[in-house]
C-alpha atoms as a PDB file:
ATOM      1  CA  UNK A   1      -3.510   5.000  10.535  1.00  0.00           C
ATOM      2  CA  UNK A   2      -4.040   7.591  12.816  1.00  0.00           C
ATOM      3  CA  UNK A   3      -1.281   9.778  13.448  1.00  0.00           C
ATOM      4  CA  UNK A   4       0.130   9.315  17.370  1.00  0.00           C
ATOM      5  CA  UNK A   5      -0.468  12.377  18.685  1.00  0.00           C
ATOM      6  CA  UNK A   6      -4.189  12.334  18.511  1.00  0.00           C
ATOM      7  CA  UNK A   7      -4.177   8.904  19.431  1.00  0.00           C
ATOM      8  CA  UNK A   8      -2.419  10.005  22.450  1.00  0.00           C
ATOM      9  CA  UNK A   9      -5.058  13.067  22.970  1.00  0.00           C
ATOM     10  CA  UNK A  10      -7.885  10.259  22.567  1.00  0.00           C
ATOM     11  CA  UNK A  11      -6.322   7.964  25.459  1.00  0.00           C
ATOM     12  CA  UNK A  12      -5.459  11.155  27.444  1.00  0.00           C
ATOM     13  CA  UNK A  13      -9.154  12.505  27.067  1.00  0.00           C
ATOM     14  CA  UNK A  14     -10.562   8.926  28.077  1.00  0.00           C
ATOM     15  CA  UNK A  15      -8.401   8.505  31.171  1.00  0.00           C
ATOM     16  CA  UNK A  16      -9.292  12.414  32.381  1.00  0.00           C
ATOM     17  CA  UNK A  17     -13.239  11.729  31.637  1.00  0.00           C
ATOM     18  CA  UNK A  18     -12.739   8.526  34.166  1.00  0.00           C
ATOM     19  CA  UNK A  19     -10.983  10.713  36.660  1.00  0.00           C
ATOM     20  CA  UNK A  20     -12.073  14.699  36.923  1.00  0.00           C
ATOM     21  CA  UNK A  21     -14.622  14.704  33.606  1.00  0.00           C
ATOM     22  CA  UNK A  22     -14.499  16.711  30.909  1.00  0.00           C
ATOM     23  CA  UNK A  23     -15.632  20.084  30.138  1.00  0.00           C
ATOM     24  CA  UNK A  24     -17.634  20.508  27.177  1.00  0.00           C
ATOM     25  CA  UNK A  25     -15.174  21.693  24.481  1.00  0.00           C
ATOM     26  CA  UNK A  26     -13.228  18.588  25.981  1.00  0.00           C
ATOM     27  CA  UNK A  27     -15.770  16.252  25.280  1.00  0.00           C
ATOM     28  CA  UNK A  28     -16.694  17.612  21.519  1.00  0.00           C
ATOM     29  CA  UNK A  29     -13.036  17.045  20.880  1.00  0.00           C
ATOM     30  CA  UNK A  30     -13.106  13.198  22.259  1.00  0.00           C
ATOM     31  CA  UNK A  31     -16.233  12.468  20.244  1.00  0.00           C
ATOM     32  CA  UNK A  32     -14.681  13.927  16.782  1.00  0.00           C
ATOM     33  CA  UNK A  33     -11.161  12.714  17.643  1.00  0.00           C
ATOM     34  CA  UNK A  34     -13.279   9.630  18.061  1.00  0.00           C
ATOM     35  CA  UNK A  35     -15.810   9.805  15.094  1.00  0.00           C
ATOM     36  CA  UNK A  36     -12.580  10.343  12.985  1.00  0.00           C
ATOM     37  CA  UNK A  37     -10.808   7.077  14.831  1.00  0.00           C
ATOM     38  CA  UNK A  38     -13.453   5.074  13.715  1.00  0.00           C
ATOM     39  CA  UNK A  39     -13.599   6.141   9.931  1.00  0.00           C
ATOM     40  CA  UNK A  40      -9.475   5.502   9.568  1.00  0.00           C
ATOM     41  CA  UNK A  41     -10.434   2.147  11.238  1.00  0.00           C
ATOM     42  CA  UNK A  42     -13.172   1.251   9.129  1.00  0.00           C
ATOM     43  CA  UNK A  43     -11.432   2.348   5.426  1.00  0.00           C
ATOM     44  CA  UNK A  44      -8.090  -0.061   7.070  1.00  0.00           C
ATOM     45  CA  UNK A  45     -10.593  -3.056   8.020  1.00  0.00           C
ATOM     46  CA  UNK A  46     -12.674  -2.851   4.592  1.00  0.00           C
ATOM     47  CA  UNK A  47      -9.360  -2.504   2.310  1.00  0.00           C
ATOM     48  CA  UNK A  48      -7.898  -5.298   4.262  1.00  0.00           C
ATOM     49  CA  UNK A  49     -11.112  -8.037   3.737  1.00  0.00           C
ATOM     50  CA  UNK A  50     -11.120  -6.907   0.109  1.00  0.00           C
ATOM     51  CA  UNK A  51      -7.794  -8.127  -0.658  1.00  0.00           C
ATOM     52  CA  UNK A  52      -8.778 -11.449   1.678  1.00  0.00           C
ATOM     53  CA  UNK A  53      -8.679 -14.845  -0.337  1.00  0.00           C
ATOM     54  CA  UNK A  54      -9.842 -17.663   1.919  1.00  0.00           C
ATOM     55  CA  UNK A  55      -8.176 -21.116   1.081  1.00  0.00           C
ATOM     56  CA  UNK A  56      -9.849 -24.427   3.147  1.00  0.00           C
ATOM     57  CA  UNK A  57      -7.853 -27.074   3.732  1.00  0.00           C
ATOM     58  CA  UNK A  58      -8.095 -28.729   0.846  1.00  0.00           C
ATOM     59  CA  UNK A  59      -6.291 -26.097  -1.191  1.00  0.00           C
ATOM     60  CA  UNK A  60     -10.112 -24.835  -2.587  1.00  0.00           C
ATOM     61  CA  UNK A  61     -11.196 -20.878  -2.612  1.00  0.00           C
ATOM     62  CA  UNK A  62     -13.610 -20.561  -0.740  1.00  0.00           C
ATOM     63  CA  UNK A  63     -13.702 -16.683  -0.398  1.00  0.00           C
ATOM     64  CA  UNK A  64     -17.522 -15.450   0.499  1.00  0.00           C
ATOM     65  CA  UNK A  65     -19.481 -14.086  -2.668  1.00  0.00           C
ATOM     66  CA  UNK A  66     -19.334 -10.565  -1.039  1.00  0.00           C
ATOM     67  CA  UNK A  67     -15.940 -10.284  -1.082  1.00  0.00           C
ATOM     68  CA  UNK A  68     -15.084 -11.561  -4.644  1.00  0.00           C
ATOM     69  CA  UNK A  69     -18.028  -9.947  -5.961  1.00  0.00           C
ATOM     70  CA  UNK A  70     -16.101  -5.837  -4.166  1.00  0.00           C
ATOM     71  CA  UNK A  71     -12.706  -7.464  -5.916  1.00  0.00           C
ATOM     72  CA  UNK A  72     -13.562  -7.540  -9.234  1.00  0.00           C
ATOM     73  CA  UNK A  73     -15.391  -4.027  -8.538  1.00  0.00           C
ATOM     74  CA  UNK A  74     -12.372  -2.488  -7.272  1.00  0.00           C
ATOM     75  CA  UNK A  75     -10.438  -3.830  -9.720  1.00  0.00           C
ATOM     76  CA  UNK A  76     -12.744  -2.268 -12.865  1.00  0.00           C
ATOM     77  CA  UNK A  77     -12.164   0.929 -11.710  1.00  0.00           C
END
């Protein structure tokens, strides 16, 4: 997770780019703040489906191919 102050610096960047724009260090520092946002994001979202297991209603796995196939990846190394 991102810690809170930058998220705080990426919500304060937004809301002054709607009002009075941004000057151009201002707007290099939203797009990496951004950029870096988006990785943390990505690394939570891909650990999170890889430890998924999908059950249907009649108690069968039905977890897609994909996913088993990165679990028993992860778990050889």
């Amino acid at each position: 997770m991102l810690p809170q102050h930058k998220l705080d610096r990426i919500n304060e960047l937004s809301k002054k780019s709607k009002t009075s724009g941004l000057s151009q260090d201002e707007a290099k520092e939203q797009q990496e703040l951004r950029q870096e946002y988006l990785k943390v994001f990505r690394s939570t979202m891909r650990d999170t489906i890889e430890h998924v297991k999908v059950i249907d209603p009649n108690g069968d796995d039905v977890t897609p191919k994909k996913v088993v196939e990165s679990q028993k990846k992860n778990r050889l190394q």
